[in-house]
N, C-alpha and C. Protein backbone atom coordinates (compact mmCIF):
# COMPACT_ATOMS: atom_id res chain seq x y z
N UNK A 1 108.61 80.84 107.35
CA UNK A 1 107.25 81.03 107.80
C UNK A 1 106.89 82.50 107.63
N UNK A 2 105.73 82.50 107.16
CA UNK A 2 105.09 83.96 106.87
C UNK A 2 104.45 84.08 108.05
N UNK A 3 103.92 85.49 108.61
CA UNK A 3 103.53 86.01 109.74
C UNK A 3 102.84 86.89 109.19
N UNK A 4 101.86 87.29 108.57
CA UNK A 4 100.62 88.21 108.49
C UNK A 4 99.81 88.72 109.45
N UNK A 5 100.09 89.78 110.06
CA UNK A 5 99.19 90.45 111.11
C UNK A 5 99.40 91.89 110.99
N UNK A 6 98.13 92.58 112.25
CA UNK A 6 98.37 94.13 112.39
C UNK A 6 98.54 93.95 113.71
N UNK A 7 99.91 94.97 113.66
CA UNK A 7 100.49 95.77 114.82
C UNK A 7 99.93 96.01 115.83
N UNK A 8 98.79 96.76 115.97
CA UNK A 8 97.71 97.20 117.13
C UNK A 8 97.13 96.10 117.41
N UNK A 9 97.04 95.40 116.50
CA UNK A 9 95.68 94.16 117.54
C UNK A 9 96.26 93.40 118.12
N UNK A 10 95.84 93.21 119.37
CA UNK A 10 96.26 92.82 120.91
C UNK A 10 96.52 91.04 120.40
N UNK A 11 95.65 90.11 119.78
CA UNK A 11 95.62 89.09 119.44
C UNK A 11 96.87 88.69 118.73
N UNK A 12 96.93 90.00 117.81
CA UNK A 12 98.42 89.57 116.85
C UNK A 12 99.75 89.83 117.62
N UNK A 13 99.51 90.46 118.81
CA UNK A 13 100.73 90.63 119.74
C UNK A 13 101.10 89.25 120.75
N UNK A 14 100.04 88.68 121.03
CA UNK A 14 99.87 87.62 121.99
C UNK A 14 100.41 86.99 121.07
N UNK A 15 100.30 86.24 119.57
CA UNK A 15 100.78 85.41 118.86
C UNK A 15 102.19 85.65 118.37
N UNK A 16 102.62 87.19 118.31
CA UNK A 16 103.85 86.93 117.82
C UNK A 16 104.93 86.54 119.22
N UNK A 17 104.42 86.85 120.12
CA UNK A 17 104.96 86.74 121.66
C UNK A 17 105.54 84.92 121.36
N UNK A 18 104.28 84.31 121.12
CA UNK A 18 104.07 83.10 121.55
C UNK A 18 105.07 82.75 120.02
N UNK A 19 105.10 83.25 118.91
CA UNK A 19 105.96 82.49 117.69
C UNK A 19 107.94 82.83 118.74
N UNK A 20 107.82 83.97 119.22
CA UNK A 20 109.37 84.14 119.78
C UNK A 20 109.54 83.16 120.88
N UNK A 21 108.71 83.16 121.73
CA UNK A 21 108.98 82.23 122.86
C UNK A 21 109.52 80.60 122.15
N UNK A 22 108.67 80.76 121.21
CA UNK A 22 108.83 79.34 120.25
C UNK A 22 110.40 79.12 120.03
N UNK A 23 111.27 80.03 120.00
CA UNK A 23 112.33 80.36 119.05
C UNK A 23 112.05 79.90 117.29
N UNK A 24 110.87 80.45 116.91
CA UNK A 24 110.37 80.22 115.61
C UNK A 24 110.79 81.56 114.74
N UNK A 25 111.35 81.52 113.85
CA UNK A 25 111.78 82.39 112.77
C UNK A 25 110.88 82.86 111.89
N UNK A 26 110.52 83.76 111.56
CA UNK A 26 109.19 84.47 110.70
C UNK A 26 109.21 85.56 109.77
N UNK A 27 109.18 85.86 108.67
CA UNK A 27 109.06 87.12 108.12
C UNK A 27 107.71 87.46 108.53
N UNK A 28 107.77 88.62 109.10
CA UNK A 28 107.26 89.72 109.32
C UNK A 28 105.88 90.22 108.22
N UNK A 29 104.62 90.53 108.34
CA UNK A 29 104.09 91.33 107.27
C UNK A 29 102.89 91.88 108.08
N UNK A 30 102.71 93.29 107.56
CA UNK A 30 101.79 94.35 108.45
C UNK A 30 100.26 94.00 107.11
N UNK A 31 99.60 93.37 107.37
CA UNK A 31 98.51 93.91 106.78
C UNK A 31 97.48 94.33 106.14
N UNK A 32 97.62 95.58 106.81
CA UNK A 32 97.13 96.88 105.89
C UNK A 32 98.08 97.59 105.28
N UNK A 33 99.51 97.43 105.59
CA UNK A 33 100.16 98.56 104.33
C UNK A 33 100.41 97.10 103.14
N UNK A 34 100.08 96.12 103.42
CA UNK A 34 100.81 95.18 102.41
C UNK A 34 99.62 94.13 102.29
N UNK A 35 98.42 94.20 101.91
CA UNK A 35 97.36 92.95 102.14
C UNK A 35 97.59 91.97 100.73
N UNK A 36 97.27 91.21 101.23
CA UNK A 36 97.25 89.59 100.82
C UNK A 36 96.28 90.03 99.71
N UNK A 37 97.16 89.08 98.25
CA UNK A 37 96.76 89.11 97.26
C UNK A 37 94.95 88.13 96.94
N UNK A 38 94.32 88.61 95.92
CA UNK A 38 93.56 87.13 95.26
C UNK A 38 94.71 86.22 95.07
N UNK A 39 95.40 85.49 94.64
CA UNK A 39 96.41 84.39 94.30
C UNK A 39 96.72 84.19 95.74
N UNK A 40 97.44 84.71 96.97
CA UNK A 40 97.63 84.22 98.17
C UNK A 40 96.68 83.65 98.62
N UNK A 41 95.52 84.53 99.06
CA UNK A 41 94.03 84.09 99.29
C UNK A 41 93.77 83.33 98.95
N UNK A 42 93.56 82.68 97.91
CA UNK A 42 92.91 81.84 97.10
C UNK A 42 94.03 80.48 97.50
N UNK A 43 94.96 81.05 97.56
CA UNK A 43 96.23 79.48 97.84
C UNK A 43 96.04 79.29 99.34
N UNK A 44 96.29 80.25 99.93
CA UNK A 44 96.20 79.97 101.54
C UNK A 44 95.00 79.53 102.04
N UNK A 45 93.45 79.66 101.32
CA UNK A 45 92.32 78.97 101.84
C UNK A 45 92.44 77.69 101.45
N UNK A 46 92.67 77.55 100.24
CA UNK A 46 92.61 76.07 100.03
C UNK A 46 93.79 74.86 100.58
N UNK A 47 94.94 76.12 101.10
CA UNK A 47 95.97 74.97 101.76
C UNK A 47 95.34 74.53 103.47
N UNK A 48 94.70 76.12 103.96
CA UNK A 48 94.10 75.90 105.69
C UNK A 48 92.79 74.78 105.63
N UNK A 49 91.81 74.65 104.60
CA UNK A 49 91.10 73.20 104.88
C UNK A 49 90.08 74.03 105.54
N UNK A 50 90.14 75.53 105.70
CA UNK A 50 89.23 76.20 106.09
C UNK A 50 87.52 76.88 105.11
N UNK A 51 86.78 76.83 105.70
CA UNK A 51 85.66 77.40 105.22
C UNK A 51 86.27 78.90 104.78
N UNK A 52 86.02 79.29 103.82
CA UNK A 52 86.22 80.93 103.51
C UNK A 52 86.09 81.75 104.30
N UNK A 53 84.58 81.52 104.71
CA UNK A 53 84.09 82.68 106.03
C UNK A 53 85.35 82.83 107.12
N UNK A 54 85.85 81.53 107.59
CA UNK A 54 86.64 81.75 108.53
C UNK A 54 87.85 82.96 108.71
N UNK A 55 88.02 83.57 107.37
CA UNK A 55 88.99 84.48 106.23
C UNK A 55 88.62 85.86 106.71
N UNK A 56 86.99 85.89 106.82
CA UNK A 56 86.97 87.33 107.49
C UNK A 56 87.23 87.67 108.50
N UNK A 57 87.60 89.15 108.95
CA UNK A 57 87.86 89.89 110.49
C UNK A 57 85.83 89.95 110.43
N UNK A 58 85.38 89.11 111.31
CA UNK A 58 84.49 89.34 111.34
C UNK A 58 83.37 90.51 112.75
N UNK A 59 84.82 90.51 113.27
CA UNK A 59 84.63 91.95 114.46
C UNK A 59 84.97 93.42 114.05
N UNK A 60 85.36 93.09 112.80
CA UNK A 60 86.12 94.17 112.19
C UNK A 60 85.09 95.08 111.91
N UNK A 61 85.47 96.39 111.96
CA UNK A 61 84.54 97.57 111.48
C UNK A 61 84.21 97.91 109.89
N UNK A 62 84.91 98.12 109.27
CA UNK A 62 84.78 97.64 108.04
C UNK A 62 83.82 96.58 107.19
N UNK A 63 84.23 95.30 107.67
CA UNK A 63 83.19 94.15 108.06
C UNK A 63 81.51 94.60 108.22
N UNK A 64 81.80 94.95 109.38
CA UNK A 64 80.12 95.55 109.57
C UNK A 64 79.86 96.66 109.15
N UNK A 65 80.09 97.70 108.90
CA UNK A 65 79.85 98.73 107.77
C UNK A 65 79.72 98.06 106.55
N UNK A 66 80.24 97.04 106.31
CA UNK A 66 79.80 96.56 104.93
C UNK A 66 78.58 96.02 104.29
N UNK A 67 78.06 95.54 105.89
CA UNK A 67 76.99 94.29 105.94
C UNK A 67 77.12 93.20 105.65
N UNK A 68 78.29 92.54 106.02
CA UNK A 68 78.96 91.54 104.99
C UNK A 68 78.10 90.23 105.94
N UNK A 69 77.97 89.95 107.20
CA UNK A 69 77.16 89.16 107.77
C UNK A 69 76.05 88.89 106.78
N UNK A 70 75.12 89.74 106.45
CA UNK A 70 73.89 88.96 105.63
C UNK A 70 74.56 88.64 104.00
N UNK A 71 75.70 89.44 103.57
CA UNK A 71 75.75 88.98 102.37
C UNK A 71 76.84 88.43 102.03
N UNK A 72 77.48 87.46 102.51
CA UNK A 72 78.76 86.86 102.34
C UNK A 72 77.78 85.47 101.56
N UNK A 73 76.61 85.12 102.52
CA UNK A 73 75.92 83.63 101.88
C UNK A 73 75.46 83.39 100.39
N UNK A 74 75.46 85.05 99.74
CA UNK A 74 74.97 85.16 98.59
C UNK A 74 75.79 85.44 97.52
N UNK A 75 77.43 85.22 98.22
CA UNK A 75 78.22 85.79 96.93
C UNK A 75 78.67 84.22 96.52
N UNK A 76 79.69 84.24 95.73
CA UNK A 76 80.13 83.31 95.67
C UNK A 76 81.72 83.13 96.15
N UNK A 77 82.46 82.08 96.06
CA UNK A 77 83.56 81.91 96.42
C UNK A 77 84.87 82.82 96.03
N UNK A 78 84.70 83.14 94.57
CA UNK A 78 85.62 83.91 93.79
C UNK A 78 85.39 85.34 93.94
N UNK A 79 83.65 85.53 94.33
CA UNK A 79 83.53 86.84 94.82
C UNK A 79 84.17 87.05 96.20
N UNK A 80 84.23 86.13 96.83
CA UNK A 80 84.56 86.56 98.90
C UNK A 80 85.98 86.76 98.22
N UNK A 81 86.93 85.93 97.81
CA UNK A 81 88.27 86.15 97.28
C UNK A 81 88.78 87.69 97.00
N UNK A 82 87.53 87.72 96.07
CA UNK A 82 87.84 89.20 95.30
C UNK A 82 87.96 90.94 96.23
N UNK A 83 87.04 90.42 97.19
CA UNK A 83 86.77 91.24 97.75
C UNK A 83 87.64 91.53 99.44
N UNK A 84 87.90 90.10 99.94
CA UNK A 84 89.19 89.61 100.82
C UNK A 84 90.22 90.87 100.23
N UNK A 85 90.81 90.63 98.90
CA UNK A 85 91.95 90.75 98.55
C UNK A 85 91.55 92.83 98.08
N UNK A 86 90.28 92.83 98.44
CA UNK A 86 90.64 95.00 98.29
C UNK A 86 90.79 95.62 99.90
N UNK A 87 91.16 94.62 101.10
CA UNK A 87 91.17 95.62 102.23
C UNK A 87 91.87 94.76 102.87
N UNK A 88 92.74 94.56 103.40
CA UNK A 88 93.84 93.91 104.71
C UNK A 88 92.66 93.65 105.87
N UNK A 89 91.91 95.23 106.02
CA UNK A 89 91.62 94.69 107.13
C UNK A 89 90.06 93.74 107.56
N UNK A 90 89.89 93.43 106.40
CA UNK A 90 88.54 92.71 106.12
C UNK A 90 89.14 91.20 106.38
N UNK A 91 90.27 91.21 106.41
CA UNK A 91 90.87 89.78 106.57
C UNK A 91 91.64 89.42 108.21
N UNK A 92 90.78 88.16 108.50
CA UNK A 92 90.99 87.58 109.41
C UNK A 92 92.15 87.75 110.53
N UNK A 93 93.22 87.72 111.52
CA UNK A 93 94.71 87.99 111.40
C UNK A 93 94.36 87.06 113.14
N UNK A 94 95.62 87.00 113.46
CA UNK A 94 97.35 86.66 112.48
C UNK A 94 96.79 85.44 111.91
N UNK A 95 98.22 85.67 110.58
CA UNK A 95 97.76 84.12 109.87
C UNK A 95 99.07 84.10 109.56
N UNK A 96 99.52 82.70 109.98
CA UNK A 96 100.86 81.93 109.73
C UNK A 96 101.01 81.03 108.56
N UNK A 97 101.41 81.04 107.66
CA UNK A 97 101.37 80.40 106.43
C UNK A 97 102.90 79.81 106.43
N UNK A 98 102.95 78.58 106.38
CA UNK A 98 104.54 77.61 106.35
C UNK A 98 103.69 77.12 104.86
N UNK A 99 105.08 75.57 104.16
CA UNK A 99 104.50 74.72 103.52
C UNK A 99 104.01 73.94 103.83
N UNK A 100 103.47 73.58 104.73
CA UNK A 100 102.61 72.89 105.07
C UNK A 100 100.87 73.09 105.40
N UNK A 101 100.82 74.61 106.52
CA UNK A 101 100.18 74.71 106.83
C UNK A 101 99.91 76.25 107.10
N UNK A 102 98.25 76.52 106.92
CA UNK A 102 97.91 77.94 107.12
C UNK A 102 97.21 78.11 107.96
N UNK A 103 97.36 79.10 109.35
CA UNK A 103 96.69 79.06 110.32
C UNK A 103 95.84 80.67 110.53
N UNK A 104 94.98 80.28 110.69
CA UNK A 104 94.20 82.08 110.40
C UNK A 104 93.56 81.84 112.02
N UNK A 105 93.93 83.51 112.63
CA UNK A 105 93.70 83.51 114.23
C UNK A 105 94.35 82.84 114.84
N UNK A 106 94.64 83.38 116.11
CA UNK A 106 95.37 82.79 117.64
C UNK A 106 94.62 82.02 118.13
N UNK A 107 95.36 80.71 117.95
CA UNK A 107 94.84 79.87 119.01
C UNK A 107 95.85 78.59 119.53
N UNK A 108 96.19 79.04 120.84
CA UNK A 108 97.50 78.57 121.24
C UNK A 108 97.92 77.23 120.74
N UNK A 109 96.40 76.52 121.23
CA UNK A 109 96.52 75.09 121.37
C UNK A 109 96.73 74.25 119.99
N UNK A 110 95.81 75.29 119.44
CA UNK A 110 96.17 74.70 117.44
C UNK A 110 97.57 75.12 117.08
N UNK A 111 97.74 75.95 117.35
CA UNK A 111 99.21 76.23 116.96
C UNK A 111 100.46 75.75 117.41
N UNK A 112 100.44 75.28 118.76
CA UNK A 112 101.41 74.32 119.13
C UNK A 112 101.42 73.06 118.66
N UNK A 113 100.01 72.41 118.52
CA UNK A 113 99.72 71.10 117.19
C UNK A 113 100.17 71.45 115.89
N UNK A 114 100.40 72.54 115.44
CA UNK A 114 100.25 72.42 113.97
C UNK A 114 101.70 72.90 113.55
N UNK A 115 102.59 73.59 114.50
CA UNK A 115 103.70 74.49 114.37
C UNK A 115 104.89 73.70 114.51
């Protein structure tokens, strides 16, 4: 199981808490020193069954310095990809990626269903 998150955010601490309590085994990945490729991106949306949007940190600062709220509706799919994959932190976190399943954000209750 992959573990994609940042260090500081309180959310990605609550979840890795909750993957140990699990006794769940995880590689580790920070990020922003290591962000998720176009090819991951592009594999991990279409394995989560998720809307794209769901992909952005949409509290993120970056995010809104971007203006990405009014213009995410006008890009296209391969563009949100493209652009996902130039900043770690434009992207959603934690996200747990097994073979089965990709989970983007903490949320206990999905994750004990899906884990």
């Amino acid at each position: 199981m992959l573990y994609v998150n940042y260090p500081k955010c309180t959310t990605c601490i609550k979840a890795r808490k909750y993957l140990e309590q699990q006794g769940l085994s995880f590689t580790d990945r920070n990020i922003k020193e290591e962000k998720p490729s176009y090819d991951e991106l592009k594999a991990w949306h279409k394995k989560s069954g998720l809307p794209l949007r769901r992909f952005f940190n949409t509290s993120g600062m970056l995010y809104r310095s971007m203006g990405l709220k009014d213009k995410l509706d006008s890009m296209t799919e391969e563009e949100q990809l493209r652009l996902l994959a130039t900043d770690g932190m434009l992207v959603k976190r934690p996200i747990v990626v097994t073979d089965d399943v990709v989970l983007v954000g903490f949320k206990q209750s999905e994750w004990e269903e899906k884990l």
